[in-house]
C-alpha atoms as a PDB file:
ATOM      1  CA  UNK A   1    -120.772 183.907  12.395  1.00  0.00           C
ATOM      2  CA  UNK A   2    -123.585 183.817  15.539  1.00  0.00           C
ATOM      3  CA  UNK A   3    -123.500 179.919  14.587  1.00  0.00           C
ATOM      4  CA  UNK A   4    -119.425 179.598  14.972  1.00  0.00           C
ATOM      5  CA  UNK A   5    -119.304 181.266  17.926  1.00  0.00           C
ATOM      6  CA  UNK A   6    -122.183 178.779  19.397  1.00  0.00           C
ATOM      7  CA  UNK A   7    -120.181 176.209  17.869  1.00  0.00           C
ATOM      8  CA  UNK A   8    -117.439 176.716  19.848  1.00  0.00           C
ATOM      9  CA  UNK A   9    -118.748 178.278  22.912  1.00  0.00           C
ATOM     10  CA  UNK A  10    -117.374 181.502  22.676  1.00  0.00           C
ATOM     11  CA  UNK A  11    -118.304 184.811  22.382  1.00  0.00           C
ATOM     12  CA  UNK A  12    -118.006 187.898  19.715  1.00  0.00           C
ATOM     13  CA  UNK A  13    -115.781 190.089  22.582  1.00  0.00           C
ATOM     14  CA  UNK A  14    -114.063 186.910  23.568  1.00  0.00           C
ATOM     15  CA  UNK A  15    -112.712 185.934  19.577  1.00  0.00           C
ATOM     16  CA  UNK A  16    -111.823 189.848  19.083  1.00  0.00           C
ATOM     17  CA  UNK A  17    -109.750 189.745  22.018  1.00  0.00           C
ATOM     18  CA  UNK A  18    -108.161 186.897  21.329  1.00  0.00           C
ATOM     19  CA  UNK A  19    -107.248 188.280  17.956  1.00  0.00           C
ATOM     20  CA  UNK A  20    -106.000 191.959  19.301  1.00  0.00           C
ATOM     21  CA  UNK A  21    -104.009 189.935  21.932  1.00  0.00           C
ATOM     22  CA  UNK A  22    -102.217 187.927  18.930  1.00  0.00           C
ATOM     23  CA  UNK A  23    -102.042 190.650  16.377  1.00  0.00           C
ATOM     24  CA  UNK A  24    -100.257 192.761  19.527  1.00  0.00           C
ATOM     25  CA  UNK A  25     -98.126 189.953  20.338  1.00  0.00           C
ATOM     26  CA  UNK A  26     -96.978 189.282  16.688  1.00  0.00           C
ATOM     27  CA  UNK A  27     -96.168 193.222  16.386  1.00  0.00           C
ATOM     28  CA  UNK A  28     -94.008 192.768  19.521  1.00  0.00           C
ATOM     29  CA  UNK A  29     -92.168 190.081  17.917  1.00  0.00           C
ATOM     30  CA  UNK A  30     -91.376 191.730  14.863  1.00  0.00           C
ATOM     31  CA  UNK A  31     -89.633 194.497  16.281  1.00  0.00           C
ATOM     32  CA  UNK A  32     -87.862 192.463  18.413  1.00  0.00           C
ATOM     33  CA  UNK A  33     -85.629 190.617  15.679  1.00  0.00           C
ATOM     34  CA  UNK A  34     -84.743 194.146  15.012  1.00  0.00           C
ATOM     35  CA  UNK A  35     -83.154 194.228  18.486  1.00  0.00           C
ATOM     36  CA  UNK A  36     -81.429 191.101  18.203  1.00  0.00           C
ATOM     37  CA  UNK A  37     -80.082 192.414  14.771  1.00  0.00           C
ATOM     38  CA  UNK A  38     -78.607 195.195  17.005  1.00  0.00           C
ATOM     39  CA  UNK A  39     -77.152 192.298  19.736  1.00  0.00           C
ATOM     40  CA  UNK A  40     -75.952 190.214  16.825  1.00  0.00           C
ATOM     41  CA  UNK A  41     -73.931 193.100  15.654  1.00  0.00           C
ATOM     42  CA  UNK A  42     -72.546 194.140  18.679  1.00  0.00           C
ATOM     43  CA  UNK A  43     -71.861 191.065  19.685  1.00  0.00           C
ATOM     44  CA  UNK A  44     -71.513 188.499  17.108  1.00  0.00           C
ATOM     45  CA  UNK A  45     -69.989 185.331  19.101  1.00  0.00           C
ATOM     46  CA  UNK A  46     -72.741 185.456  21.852  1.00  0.00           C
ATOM     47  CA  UNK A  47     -75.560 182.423  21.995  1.00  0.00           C
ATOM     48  CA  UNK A  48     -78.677 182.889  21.499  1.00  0.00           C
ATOM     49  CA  UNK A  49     -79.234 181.241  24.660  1.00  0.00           C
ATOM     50  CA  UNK A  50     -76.580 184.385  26.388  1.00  0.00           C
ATOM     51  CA  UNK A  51     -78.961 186.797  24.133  1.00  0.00           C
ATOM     52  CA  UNK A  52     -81.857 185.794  26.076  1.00  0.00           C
ATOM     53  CA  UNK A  53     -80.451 185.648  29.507  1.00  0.00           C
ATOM     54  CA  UNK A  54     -79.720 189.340  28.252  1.00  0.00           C
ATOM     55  CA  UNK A  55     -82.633 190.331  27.043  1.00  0.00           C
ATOM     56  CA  UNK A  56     -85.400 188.293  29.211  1.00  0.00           C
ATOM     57  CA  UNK A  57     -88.117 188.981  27.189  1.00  0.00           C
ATOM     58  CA  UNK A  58     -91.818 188.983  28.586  1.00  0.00           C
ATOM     59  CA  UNK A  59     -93.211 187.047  25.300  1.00  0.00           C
ATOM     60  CA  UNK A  60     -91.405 184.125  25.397  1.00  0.00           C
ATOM     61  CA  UNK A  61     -89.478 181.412  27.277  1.00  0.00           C
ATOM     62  CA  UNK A  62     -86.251 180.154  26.908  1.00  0.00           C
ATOM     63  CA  UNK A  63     -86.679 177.116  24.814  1.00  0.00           C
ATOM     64  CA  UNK A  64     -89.476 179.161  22.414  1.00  0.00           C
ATOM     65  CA  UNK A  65     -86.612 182.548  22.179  1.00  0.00           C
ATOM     66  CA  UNK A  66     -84.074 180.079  21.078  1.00  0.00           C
ATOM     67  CA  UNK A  67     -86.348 178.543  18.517  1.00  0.00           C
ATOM     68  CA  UNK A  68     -87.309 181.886  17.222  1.00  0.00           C
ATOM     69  CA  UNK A  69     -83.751 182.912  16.597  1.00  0.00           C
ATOM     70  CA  UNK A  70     -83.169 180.046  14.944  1.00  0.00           C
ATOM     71  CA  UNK A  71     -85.607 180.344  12.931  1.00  0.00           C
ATOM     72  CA  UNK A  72     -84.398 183.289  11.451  1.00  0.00           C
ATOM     73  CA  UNK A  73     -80.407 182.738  11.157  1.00  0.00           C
ATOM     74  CA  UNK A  74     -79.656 183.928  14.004  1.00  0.00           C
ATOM     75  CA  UNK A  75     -77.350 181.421  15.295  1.00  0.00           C
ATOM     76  CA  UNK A  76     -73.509 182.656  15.826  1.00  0.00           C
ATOM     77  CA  UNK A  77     -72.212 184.089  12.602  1.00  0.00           C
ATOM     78  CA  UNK A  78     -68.589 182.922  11.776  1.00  0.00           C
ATOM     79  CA  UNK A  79     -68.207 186.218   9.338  1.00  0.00           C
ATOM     80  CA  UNK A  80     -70.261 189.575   9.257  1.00  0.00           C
ATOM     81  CA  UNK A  81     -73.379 189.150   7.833  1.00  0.00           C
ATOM     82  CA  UNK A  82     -76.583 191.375   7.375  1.00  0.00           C
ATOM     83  CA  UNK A  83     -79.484 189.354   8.615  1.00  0.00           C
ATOM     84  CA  UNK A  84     -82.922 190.170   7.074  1.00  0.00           C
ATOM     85  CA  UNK A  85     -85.144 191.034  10.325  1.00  0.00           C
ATOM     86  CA  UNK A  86     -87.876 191.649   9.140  1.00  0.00           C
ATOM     87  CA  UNK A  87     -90.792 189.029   8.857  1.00  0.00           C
ATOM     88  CA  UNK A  88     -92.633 190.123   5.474  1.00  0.00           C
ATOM     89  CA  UNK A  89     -94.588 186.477   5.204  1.00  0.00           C
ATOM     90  CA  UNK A  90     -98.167 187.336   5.702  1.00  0.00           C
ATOM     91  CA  UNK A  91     -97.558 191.375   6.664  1.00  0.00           C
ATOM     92  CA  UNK A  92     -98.238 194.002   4.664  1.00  0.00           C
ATOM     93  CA  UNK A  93     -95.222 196.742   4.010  1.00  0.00           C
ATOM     94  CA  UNK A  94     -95.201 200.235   2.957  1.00  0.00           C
ATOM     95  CA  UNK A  95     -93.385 201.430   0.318  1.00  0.00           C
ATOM     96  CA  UNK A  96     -90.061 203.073  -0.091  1.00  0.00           C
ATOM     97  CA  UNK A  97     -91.414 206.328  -0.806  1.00  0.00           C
ATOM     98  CA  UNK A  98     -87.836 207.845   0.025  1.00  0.00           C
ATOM     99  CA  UNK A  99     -87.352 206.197  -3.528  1.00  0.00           C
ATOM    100  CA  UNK A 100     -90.212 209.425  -4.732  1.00  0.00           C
ATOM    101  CA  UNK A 101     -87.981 212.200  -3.285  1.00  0.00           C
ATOM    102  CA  UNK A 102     -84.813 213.985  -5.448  1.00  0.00           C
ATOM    103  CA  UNK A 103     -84.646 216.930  -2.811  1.00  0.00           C
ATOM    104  CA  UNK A 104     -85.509 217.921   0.824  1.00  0.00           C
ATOM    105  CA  UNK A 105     -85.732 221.180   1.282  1.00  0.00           C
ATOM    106  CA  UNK A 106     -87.207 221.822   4.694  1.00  0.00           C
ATOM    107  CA  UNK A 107     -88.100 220.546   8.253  1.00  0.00           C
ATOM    108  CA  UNK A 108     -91.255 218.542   8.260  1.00  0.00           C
ATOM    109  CA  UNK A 109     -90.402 216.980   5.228  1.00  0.00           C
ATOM    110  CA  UNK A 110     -89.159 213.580   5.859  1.00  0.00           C
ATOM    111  CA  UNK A 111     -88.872 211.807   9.331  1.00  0.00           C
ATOM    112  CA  UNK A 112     -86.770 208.856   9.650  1.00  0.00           C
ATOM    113  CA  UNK A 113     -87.236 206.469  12.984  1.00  0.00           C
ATOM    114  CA  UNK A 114     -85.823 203.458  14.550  1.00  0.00           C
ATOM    115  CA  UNK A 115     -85.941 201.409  17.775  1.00  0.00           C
ATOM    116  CA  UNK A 116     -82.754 200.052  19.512  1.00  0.00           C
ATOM    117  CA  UNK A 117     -81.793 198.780  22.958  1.00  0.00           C
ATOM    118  CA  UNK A 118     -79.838 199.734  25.842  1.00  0.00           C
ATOM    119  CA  UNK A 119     -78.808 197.617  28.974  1.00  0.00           C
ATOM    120  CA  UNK A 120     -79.586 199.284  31.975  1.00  0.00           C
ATOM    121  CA  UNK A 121     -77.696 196.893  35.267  1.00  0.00           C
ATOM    122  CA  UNK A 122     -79.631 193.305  34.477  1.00  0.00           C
ATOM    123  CA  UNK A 123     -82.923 194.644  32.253  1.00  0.00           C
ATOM    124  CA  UNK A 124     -82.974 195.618  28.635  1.00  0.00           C
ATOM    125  CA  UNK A 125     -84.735 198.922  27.590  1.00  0.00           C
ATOM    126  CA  UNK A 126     -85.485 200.053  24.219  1.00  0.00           C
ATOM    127  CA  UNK A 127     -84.903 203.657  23.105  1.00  0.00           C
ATOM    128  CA  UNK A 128     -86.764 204.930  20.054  1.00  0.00           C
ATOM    129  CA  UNK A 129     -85.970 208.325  18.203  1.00  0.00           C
ATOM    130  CA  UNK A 130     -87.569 210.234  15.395  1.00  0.00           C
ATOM    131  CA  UNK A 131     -85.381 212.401  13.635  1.00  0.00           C
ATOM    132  CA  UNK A 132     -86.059 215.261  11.124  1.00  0.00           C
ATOM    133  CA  UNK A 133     -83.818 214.052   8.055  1.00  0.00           C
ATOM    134  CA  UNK A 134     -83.642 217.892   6.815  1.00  0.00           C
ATOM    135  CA  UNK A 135     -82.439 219.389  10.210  1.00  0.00           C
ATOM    136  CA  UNK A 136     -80.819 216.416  11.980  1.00  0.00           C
ATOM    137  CA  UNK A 137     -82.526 217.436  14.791  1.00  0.00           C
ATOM    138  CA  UNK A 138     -84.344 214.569  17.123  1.00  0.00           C
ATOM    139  CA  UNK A 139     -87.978 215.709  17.386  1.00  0.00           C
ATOM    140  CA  UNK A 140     -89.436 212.629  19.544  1.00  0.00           C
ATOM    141  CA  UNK A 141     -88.198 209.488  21.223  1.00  0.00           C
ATOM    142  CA  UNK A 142     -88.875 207.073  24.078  1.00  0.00           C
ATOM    143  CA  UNK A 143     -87.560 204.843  26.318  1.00  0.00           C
ATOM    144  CA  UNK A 144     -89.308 201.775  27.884  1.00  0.00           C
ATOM    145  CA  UNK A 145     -88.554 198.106  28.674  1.00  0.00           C
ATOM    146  CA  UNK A 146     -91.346 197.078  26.481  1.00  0.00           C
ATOM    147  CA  UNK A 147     -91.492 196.588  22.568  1.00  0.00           C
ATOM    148  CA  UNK A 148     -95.120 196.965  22.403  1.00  0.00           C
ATOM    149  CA  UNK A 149     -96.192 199.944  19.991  1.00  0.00           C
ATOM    150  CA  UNK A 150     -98.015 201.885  22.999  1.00  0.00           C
ATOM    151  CA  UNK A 151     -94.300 202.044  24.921  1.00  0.00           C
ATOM    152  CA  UNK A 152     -91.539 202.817  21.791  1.00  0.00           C
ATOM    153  CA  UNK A 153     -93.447 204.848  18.190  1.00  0.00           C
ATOM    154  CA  UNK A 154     -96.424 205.702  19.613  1.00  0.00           C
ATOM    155  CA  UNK A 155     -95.154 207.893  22.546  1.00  0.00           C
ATOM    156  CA  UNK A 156     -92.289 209.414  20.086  1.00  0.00           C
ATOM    157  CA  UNK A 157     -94.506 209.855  17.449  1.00  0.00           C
ATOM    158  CA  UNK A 158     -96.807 211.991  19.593  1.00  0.00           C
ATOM    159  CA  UNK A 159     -93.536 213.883  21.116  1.00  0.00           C
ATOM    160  CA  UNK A 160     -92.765 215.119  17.653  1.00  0.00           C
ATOM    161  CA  UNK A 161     -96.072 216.176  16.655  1.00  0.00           C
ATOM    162  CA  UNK A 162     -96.417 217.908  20.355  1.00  0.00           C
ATOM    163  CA  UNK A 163     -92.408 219.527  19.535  1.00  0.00           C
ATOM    164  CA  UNK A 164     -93.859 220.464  16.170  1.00  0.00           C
ATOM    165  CA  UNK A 165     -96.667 222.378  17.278  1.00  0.00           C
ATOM    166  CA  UNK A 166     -98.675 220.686  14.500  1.00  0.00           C
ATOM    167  CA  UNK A 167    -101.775 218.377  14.558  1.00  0.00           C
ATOM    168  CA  UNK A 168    -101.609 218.265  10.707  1.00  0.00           C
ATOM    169  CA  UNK A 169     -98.926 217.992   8.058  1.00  0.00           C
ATOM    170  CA  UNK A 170     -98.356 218.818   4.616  1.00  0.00           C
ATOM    171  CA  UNK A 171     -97.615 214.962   3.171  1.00  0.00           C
ATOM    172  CA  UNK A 172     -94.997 214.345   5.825  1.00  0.00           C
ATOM    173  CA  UNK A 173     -92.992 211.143   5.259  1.00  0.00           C
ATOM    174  CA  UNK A 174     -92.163 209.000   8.302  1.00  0.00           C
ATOM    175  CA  UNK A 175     -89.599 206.469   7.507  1.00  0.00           C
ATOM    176  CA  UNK A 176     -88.877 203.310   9.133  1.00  0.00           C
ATOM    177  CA  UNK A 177     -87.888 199.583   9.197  1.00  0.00           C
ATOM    178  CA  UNK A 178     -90.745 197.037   8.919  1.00  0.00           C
ATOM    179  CA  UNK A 179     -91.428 196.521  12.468  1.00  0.00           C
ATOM    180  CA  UNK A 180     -94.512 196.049  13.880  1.00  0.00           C
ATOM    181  CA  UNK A 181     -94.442 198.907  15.855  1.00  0.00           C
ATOM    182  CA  UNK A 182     -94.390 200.922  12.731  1.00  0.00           C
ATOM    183  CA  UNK A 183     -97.549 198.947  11.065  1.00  0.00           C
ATOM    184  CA  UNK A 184     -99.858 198.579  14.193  1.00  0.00           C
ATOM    185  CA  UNK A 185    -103.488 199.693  14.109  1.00  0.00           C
ATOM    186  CA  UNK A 186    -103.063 202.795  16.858  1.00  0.00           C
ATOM    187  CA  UNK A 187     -99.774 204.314  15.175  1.00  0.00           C
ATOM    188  CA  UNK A 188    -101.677 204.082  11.936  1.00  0.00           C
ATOM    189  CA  UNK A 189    -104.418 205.967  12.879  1.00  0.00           C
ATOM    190  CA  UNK A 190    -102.301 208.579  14.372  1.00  0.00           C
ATOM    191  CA  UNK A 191    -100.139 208.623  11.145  1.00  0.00           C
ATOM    192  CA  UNK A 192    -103.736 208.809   8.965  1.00  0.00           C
ATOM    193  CA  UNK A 193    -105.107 211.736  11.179  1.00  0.00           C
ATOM    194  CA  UNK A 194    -102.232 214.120  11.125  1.00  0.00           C
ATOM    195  CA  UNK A 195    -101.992 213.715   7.058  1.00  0.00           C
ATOM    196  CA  UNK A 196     -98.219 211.515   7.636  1.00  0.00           C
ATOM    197  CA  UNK A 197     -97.367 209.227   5.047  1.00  0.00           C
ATOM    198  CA  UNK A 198     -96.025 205.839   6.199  1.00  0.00           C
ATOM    199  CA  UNK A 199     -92.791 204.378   3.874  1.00  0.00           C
ATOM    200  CA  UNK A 200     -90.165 201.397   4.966  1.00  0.00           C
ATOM    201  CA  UNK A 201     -87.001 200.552   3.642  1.00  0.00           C
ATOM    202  CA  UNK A 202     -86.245 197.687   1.911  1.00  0.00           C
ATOM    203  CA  UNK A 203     -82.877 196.493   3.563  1.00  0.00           C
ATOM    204  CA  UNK A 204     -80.342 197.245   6.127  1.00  0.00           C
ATOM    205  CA  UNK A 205     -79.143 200.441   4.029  1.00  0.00           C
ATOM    206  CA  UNK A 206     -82.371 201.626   3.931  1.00  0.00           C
ATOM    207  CA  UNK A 207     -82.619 203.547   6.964  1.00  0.00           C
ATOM    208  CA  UNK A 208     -79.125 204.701   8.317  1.00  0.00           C
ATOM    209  CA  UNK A 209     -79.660 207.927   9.561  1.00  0.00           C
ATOM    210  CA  UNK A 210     -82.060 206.875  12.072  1.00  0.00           C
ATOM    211  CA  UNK A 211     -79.257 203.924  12.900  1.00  0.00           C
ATOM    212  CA  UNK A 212     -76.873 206.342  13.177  1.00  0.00           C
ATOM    213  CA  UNK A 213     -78.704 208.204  15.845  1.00  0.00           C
ATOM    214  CA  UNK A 214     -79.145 205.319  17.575  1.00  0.00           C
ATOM    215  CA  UNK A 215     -75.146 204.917  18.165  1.00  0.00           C
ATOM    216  CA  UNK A 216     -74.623 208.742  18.766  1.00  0.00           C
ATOM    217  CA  UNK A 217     -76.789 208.861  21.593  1.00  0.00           C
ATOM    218  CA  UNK A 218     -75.608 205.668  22.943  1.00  0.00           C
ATOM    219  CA  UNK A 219     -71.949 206.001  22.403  1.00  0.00           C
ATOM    220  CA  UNK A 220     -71.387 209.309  22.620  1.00  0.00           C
ATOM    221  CA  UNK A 221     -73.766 210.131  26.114  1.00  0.00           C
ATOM    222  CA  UNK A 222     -75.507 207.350  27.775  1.00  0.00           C
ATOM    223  CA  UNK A 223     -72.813 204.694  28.109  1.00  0.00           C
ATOM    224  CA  UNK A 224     -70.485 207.410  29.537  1.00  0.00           C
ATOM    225  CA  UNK A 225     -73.316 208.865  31.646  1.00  0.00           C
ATOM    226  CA  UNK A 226     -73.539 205.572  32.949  1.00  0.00           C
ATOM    227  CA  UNK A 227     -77.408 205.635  34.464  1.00  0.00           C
ATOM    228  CA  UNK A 228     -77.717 203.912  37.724  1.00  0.00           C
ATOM    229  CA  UNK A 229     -81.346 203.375  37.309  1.00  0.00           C
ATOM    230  CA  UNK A 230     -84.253 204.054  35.554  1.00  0.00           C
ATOM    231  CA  UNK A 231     -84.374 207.235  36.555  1.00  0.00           C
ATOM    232  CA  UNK A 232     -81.179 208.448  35.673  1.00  0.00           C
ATOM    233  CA  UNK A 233     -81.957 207.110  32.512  1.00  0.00           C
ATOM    234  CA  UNK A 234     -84.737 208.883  31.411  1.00  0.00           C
ATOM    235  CA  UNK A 235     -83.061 212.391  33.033  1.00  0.00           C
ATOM    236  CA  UNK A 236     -79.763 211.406  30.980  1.00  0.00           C
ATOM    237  CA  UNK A 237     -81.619 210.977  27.959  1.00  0.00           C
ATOM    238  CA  UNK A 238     -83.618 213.864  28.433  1.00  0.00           C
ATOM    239  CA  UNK A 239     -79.964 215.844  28.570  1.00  0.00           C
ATOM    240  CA  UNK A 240     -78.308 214.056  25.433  1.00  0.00           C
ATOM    241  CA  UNK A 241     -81.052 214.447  23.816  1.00  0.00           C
ATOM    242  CA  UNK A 242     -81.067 218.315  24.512  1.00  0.00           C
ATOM    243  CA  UNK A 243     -77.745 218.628  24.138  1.00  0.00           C
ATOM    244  CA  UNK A 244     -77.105 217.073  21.005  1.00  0.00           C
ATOM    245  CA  UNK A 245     -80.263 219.257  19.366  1.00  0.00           C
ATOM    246  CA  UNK A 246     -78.842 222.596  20.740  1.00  0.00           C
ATOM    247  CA  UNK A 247     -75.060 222.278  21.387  1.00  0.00           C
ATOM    248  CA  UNK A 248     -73.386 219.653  19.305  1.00  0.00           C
ATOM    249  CA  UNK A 249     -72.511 220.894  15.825  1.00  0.00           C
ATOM    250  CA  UNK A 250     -73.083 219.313  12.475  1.00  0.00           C
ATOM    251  CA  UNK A 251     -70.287 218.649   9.529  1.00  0.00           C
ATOM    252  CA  UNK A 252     -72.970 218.623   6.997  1.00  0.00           C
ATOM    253  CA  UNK A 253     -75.186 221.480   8.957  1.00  0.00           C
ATOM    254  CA  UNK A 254     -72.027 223.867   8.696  1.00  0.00           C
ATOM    255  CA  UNK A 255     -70.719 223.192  12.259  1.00  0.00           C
ATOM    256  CA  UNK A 256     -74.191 224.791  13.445  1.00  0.00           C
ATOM    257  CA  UNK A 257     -76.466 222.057  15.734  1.00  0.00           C
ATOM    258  CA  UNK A 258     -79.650 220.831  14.230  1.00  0.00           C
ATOM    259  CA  UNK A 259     -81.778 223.819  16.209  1.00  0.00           C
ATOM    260  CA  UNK A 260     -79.548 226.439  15.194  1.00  0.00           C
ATOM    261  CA  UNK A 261     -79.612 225.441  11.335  1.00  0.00           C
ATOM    262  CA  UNK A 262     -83.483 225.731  11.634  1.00  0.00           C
ATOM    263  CA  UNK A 263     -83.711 228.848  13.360  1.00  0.00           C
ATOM    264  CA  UNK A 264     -80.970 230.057  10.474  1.00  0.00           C
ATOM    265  CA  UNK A 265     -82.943 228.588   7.564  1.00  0.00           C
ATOM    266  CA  UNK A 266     -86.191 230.251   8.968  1.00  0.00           C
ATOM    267  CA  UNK A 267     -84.817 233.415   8.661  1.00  0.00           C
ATOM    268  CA  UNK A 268     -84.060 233.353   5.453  1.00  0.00           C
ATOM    269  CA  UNK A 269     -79.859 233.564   6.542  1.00  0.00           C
ATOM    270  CA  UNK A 270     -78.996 230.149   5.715  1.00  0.00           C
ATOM    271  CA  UNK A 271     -80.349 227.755   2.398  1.00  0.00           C
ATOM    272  CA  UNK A 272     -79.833 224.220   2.053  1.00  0.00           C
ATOM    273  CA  UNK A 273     -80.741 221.768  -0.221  1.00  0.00           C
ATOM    274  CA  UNK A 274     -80.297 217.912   0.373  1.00  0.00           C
ATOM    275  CA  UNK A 275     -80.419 215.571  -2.766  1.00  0.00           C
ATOM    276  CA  UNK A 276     -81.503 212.127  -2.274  1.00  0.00           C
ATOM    277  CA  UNK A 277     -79.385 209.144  -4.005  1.00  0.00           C
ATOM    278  CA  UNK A 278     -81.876 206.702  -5.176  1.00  0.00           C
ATOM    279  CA  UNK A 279     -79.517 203.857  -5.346  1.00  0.00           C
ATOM    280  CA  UNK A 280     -78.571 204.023  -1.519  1.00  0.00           C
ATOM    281  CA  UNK A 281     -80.825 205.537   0.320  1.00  0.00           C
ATOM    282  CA  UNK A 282     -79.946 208.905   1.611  1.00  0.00           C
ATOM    283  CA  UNK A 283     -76.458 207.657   2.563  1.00  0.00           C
ATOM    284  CA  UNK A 284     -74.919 209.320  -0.198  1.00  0.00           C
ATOM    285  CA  UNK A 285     -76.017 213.165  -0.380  1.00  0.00           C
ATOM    286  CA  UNK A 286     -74.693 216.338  -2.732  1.00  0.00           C
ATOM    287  CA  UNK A 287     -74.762 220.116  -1.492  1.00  0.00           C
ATOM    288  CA  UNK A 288     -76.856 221.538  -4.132  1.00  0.00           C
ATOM    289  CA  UNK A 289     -76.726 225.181  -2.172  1.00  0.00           C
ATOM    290  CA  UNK A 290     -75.620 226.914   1.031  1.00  0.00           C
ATOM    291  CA  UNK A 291     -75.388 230.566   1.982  1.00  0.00           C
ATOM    292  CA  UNK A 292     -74.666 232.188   5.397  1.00  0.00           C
ATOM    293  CA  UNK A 293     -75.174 236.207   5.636  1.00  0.00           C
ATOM    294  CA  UNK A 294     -73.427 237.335   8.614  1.00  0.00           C
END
């Protein structure tokens, strides 16, 4: 290898760097056709060229974003259509191991996450959430107007462990989609050290509590909080955040909110079982057994 390098006047540091710089670069691009499978939906008769005039993303220029979405089908859809947005040519993926779970029975168990976007005046910014599939209850998320892992699961992943009080957990599973973010070296390392198994769906169904999430907290606080600036933003998510955790009750929790059922189910006054259906991921769930003591 001391011969290549000579060979091509360059040195050890210098080819390392080049390849973190890439590897952090492709990561960034992954996650972002997960964002333009968000745009797409919302708006499915906007160019790509309009999508990058809305997005303005630091990777790439105009010509190169419009070549990437093309690329990958994402040219103006004349009927609905699920895009696949995740590039699996040459990355590794986890495994589904949502598909090795019939029941949840506690907080802690499973964690399901997902990054979307939110347009703040003219520049994008990219919310991520990690939510406790037992509880419903949000346990870490970020906002930041950069896709790189260090700025969306990193700094959510180590809310929820902070939130937790917990360094180290029994088998956790941490669900995602098969962005980057969720497959770069630092999140893995966190993942390995605090004893959290990594899975990823499979498909668009794979992962819809953490999508649907995503649209509470949009639709139902930020876009009628309306955030002036970045500020704002982060103090308005800080409140829906809180406020959908402690005040806003749950169908499926019993009309309690997501901190109330777990301060319920640790005292013993409430039981709940969820079962997971293994032909769509838990989208489809039974009430094996719920009792309230008054």
């Amino acid at each position: 290898m001391s011969a290549l390098y000579k060979h091509f006047r360059i040195s050890k540091q210098g080819f390392h760097s080049r390849l973190n710089r890439e590897a952090s670069r492709r990561e960034e691009l992954l996650q972002l056709l997960e964002i333009l499978k968000d745009i797409r939906e919302d708006h499915p008769r906007l160019s790509v060229r309009q999508i990058y005039f809305m997005i303005k993303p630091k990777t790439m220029g105009r010509d190169e974003f419009e070549r990437y979405c093309y690329g990958y089908g994402l040219k103006i859809m004349r009927k609905r259509s699920y895009i696949k947005t995740t590039d699996s040519r040459g990355v590794n993926r986890f495994s589904n191991l949502l598909l090795e779970i019939e029941l949840i029975t506690s907080i802690n168990q499973v964690w399901v996450t997902d990054i979307t976007y939110f347009r703040l005046i003219e520049q994008m910014w990219y919310l991520t959430f990690i939510l406790d599939l037992y509880s419903r209850s949000i346990v870490g998320y970020s906002a930041s107007t950069s896709l790189r892992a260090e700025d969306t699961s990193l700094p959510a992943l180590v809310m929820a462990k902070k939130n937790r009080k917990r360094d180290i957990f029994d088998n956790l599973i941490v669900h995602s989609d098969g962005g980057g973010q969720f497959y770069c070296r630092e999140y893995l390392k966190l993942t390995s050290k605090a004893n959290i198994r990594n899975s990823m769906c499979e498909n668009v169904y794979g992962n819809t509590h953490a999508e649907r999430i995503n649209g509470t907290i949009k639709n139902d606080y930020l876009i009628p909080y309306a955030p002036a600036n970045p500020k704002e933003l982060h103090q308005k998510l800080d409140k829906a955040v809180y406020l959908y955790n402690n005040q806003r009750p749950h169908k499926s929790l019993g009309r309690y909110s997501p901190i109330a059922f777990e301060k319920a189910t640790a005292k013993g006054t409430l039981q709940k079982t969820w079962k997971v259906c293994k032909k769509v991921i838990c989208k489809t769930k039974k009430h094996m057994n719920i009792s309230i003591e008054d």
